[in-house]
Protein backbone atom coordinates (compact mmCIF):
# COMPACT_ATOMS: atom_id res chain seq x y z
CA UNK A 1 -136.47 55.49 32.92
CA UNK A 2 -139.59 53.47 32.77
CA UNK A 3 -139.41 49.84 33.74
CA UNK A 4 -141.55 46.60 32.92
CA UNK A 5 -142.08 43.21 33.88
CA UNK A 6 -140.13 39.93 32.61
CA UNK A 7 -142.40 36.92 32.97
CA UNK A 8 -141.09 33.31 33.64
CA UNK A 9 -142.40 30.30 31.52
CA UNK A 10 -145.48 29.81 33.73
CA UNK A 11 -146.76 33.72 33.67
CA UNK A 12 -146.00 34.93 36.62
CA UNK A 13 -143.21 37.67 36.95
CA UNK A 14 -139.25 37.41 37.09
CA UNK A 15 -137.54 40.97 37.45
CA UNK A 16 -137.82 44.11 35.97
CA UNK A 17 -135.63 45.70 32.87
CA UNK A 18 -135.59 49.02 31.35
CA UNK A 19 -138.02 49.97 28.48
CA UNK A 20 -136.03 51.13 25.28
CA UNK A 21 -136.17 54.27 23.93
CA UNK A 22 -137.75 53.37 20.69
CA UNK A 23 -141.25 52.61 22.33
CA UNK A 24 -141.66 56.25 23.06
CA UNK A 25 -140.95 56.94 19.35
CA UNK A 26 -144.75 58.24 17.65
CA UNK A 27 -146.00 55.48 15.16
CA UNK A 28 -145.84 56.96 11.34
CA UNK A 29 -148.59 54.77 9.58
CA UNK A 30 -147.63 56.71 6.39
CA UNK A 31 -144.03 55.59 6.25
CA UNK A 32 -144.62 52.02 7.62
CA UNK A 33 -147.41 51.92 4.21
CA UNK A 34 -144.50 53.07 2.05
CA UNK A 35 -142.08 50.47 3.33
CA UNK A 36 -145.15 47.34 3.29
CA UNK A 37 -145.28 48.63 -0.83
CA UNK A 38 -141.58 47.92 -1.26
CA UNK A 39 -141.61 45.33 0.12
CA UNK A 40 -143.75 43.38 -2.13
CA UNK A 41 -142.64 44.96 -4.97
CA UNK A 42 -139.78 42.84 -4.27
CA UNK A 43 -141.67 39.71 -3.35
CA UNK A 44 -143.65 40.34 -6.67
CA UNK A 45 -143.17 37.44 -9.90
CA UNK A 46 -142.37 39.46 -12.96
CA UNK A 47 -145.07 38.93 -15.73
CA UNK A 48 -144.62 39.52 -19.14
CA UNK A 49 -145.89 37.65 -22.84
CA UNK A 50 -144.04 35.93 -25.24
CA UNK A 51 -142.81 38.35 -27.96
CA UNK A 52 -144.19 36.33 -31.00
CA UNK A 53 -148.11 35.71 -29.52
CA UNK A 54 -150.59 36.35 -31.91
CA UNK A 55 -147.90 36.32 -34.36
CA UNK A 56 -147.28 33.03 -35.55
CA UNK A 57 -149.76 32.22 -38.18
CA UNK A 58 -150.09 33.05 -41.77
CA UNK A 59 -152.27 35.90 -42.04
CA UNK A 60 -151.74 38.39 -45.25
CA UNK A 61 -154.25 40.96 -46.31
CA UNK A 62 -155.88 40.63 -49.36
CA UNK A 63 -155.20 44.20 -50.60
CA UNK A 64 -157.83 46.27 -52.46
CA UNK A 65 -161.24 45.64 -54.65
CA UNK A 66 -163.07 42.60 -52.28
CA UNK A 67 -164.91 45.26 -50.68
CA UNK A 68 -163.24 44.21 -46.93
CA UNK A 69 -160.86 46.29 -45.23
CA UNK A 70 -157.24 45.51 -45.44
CA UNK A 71 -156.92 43.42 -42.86
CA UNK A 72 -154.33 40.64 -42.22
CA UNK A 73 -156.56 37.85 -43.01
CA UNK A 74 -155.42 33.91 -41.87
CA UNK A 75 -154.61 31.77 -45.22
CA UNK A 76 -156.75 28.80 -45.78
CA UNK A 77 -159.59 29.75 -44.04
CA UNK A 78 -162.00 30.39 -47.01
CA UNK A 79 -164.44 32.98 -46.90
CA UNK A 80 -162.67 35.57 -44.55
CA UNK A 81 -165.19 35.98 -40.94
CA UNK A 82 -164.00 37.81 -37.87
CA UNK A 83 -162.57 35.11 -36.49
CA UNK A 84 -159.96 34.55 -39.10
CA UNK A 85 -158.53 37.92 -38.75
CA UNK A 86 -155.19 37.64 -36.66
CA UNK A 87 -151.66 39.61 -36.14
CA UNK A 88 -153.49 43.60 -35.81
CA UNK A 89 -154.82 44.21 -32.07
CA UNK A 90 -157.34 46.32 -33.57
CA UNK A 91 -159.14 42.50 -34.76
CA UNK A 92 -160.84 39.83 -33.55
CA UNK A 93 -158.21 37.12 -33.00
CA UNK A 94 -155.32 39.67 -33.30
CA UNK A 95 -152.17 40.07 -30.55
CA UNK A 96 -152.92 41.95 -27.55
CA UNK A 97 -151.75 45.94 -27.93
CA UNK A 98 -149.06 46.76 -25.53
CA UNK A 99 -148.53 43.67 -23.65
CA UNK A 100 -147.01 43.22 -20.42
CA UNK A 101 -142.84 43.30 -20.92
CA UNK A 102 -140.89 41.25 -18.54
CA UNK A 103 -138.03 43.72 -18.81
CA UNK A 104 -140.11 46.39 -17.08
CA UNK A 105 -138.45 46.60 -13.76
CA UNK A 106 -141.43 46.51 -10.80
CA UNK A 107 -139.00 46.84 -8.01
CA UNK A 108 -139.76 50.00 -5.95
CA UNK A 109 -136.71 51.81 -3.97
CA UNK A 110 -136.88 53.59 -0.29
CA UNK A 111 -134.77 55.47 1.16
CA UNK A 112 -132.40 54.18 3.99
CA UNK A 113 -133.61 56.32 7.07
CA UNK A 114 -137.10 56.21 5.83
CA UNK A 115 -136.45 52.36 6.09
CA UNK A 116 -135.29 52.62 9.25
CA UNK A 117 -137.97 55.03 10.82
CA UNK A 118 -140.76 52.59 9.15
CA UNK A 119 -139.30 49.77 11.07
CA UNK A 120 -139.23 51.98 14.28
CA UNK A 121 -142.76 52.93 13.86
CA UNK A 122 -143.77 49.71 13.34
CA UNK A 123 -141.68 48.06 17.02
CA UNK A 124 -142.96 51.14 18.61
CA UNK A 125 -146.36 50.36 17.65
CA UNK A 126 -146.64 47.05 18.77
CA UNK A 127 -146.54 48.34 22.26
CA UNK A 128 -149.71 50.56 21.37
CA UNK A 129 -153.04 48.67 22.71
CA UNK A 130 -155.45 51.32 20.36
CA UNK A 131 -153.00 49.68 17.08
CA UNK A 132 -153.06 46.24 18.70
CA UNK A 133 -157.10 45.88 19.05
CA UNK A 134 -157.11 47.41 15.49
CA UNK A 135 -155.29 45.19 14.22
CA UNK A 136 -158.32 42.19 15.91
CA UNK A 137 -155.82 41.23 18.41
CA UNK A 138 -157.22 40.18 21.55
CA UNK A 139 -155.76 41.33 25.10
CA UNK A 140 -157.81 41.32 27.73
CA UNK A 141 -155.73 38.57 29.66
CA UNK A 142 -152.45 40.17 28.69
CA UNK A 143 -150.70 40.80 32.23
CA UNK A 144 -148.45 43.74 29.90
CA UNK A 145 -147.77 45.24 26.89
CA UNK A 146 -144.99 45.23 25.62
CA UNK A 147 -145.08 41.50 26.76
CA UNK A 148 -141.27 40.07 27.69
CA UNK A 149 -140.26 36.52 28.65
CA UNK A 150 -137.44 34.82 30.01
CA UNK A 151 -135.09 33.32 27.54
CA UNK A 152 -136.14 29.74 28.39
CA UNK A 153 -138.30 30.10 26.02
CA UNK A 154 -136.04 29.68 23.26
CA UNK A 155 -134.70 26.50 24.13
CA UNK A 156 -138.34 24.50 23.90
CA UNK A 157 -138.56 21.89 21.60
CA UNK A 158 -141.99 20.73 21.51
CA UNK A 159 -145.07 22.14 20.21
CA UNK A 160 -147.57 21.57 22.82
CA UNK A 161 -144.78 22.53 25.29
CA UNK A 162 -144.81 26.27 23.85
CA UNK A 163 -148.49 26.18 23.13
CA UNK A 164 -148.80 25.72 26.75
CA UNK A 165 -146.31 28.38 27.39
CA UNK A 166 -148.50 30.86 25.33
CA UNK A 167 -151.76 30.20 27.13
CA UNK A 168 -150.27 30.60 30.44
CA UNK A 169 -149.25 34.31 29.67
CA UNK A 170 -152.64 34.91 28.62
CA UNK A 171 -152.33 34.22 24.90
CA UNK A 172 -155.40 31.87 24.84
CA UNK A 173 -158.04 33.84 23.50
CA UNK A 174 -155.39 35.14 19.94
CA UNK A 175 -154.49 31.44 19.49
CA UNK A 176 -157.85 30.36 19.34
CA UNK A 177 -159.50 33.43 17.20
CA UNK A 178 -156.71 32.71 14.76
CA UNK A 179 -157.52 29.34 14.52
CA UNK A 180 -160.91 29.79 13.40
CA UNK A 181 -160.03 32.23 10.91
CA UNK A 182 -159.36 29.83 8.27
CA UNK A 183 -161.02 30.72 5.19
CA UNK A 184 -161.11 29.76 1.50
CA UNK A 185 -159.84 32.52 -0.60
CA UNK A 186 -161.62 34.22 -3.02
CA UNK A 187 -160.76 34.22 -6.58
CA UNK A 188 -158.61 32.03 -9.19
CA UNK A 189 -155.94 31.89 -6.15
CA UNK A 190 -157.34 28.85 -4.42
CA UNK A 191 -156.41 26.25 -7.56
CA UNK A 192 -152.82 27.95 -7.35
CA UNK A 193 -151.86 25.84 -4.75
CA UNK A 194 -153.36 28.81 -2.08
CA UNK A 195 -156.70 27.67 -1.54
CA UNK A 196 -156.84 28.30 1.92
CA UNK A 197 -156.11 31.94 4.24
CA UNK A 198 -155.89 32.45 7.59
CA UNK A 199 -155.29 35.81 9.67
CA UNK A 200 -151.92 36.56 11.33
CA UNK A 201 -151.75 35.99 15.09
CA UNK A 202 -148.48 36.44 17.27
CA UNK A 203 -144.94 37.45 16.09
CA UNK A 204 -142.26 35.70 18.82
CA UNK A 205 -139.09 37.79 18.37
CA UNK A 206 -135.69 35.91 20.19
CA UNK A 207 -132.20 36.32 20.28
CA UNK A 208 -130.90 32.90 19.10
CA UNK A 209 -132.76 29.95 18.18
CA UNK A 210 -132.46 26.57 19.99
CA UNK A 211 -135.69 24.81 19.23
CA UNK A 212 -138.42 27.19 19.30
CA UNK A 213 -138.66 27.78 15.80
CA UNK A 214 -139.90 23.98 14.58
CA UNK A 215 -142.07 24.09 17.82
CA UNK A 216 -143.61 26.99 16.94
CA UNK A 217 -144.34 26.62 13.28
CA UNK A 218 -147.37 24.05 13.50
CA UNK A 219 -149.15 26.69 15.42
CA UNK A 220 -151.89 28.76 13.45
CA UNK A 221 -150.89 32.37 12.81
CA UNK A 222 -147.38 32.58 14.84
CA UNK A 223 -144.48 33.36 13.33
CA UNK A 224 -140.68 33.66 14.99
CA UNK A 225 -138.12 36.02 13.82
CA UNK A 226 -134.72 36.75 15.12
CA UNK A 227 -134.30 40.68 16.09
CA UNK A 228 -131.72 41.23 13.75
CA UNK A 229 -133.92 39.87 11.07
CA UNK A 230 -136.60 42.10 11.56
CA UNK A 231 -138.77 43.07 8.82
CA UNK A 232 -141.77 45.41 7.99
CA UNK A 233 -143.85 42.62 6.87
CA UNK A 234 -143.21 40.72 10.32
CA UNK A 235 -144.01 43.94 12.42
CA UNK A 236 -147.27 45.08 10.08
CA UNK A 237 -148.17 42.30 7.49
CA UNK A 238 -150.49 44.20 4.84
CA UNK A 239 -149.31 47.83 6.21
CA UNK A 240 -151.14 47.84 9.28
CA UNK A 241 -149.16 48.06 12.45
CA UNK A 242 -149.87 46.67 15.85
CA UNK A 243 -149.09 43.04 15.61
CA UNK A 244 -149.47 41.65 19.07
CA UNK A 245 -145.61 41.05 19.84
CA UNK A 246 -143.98 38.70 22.35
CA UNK A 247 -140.26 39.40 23.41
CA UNK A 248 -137.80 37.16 24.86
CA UNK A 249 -135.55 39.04 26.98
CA UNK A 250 -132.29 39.36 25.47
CA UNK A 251 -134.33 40.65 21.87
CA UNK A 252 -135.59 43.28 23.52
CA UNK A 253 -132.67 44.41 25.46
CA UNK A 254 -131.21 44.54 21.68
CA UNK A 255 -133.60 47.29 20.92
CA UNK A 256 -131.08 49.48 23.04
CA UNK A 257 -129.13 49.27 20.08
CA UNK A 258 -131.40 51.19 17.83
CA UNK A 259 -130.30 54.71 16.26
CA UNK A 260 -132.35 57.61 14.64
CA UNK A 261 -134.66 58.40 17.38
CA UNK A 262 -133.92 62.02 17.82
């Protein structure tokens, strides 16, 4: 069985474990798409109208011999225009056709071993450098891949202390590209309290969480998940796999644990 390096706090390395099974598992970019689109049909807010718009007013058509169609036509507008046409769709002014129903259920379903393969695919292809560097990752100081750290990590409490940490295993380069990928969004989005975007960077995956998580969150990009709470969106945010992922050791000795490889 293959074996790779575990790396101390300061980069340089500690011992060697065994690589799990699942990395030699062949990426499926077709069932880690499916999973990414059930997974936000999940996230999705339901939209719908109110069942009386365009409704409430006092339109009433004026029947035969004015030489106008028949028409719903507002009361008390005088000489009936376009604009004083309301309840039809087929009118200026009217309700909308079919509207959007809030009871149509949006929520798309996938199976459980597809599920499970997707988020195989997806750990297996964070380990691939041609998915990584498609993905705009960058890894030319990366000492390995997958990259595995000692479980110190977890227990660091400040910000700059982890930040530090990073940029020692050769993380530089990612923090700094995601940095300066802060954009203003395009679209109606940015006065909806999202004005601003910014690219993913790394995805820190521990074991048990004693301070690493508030360190972590003020830096641009990074996001840190526990291994049992994996998800398809943490592993290949937008359906594209390769996310540039950093292990602490006991997480990835939990990928042992997986089933459905054969």
């Amino acid at each position: 069985m293959e074996k790779i390096n575990v790396y101390n706090l300061n980069g340089n390395k500690k011992t060697l474990i065994d690589i799990p099974k699942i990395f030699t598992f062949k990426p499926r970019h077709d069932l880690i798409r499916q999973a990414n689109v059930v997974f936000y049909s999940r996230k999705k807010q339901i939209q719908g109208r109110d069942k009386r718009a365009g409704l409430r007013n006092t339109s009433e058509s004026w029947g035969t011999g004015h030489a106008l169609s028949r028409a719903p036509r507002i009361k008390g507008s005088g000489f009936s225009t376009a604009r004083n046409v309301g309840r039809v769709p087929f009118a200026k002014g009217g309700r909308r056709t079919h509207p959007i129903k809030a009871e149509k259920n949006i929520e798309k379903k996938i199976n459980k071993k597809t599920k499970k393969l997707s988020i195989i695919s997806a750990i297996s292809a964070s380990a691939d450098k041609t998915w990584i560097k498609k993905r705009g990752h960058i890894i030319d100081e990366l000492p390995e891949i997958p990259l595995v750290v000692d479980d110190k990590i977890q227990t660091i409490k400040k910000t700059n202390a982890i930040y530090s940490v990073l940029c020692d295993l050769g993380l530089k380069k990612d923090l700094l590209k995601i940095r300066k990928s802060k954009k203003i969004r395009a679209g109606k989005g940015k006065r909806r309290g999202r004005k601003y975007k910014r690219k993913k960077g790394i995805l820190i995956v521990i074991k048990e969480d004693f301070g690493i998580v508030k360190a972590a969150r003020n830096i641009a990009g990074i996001d840190v998940v526990s291994v049992d709470n994996l998800s398809i969106d943490d592993l290949a945010p937008g359906g594209l796999p390769g996310r540039l992922v950093l292990w602490t050791q006991s997480s990835f000795n939990e990928l042992n644990k997986f089933e459905g490889l054969n």
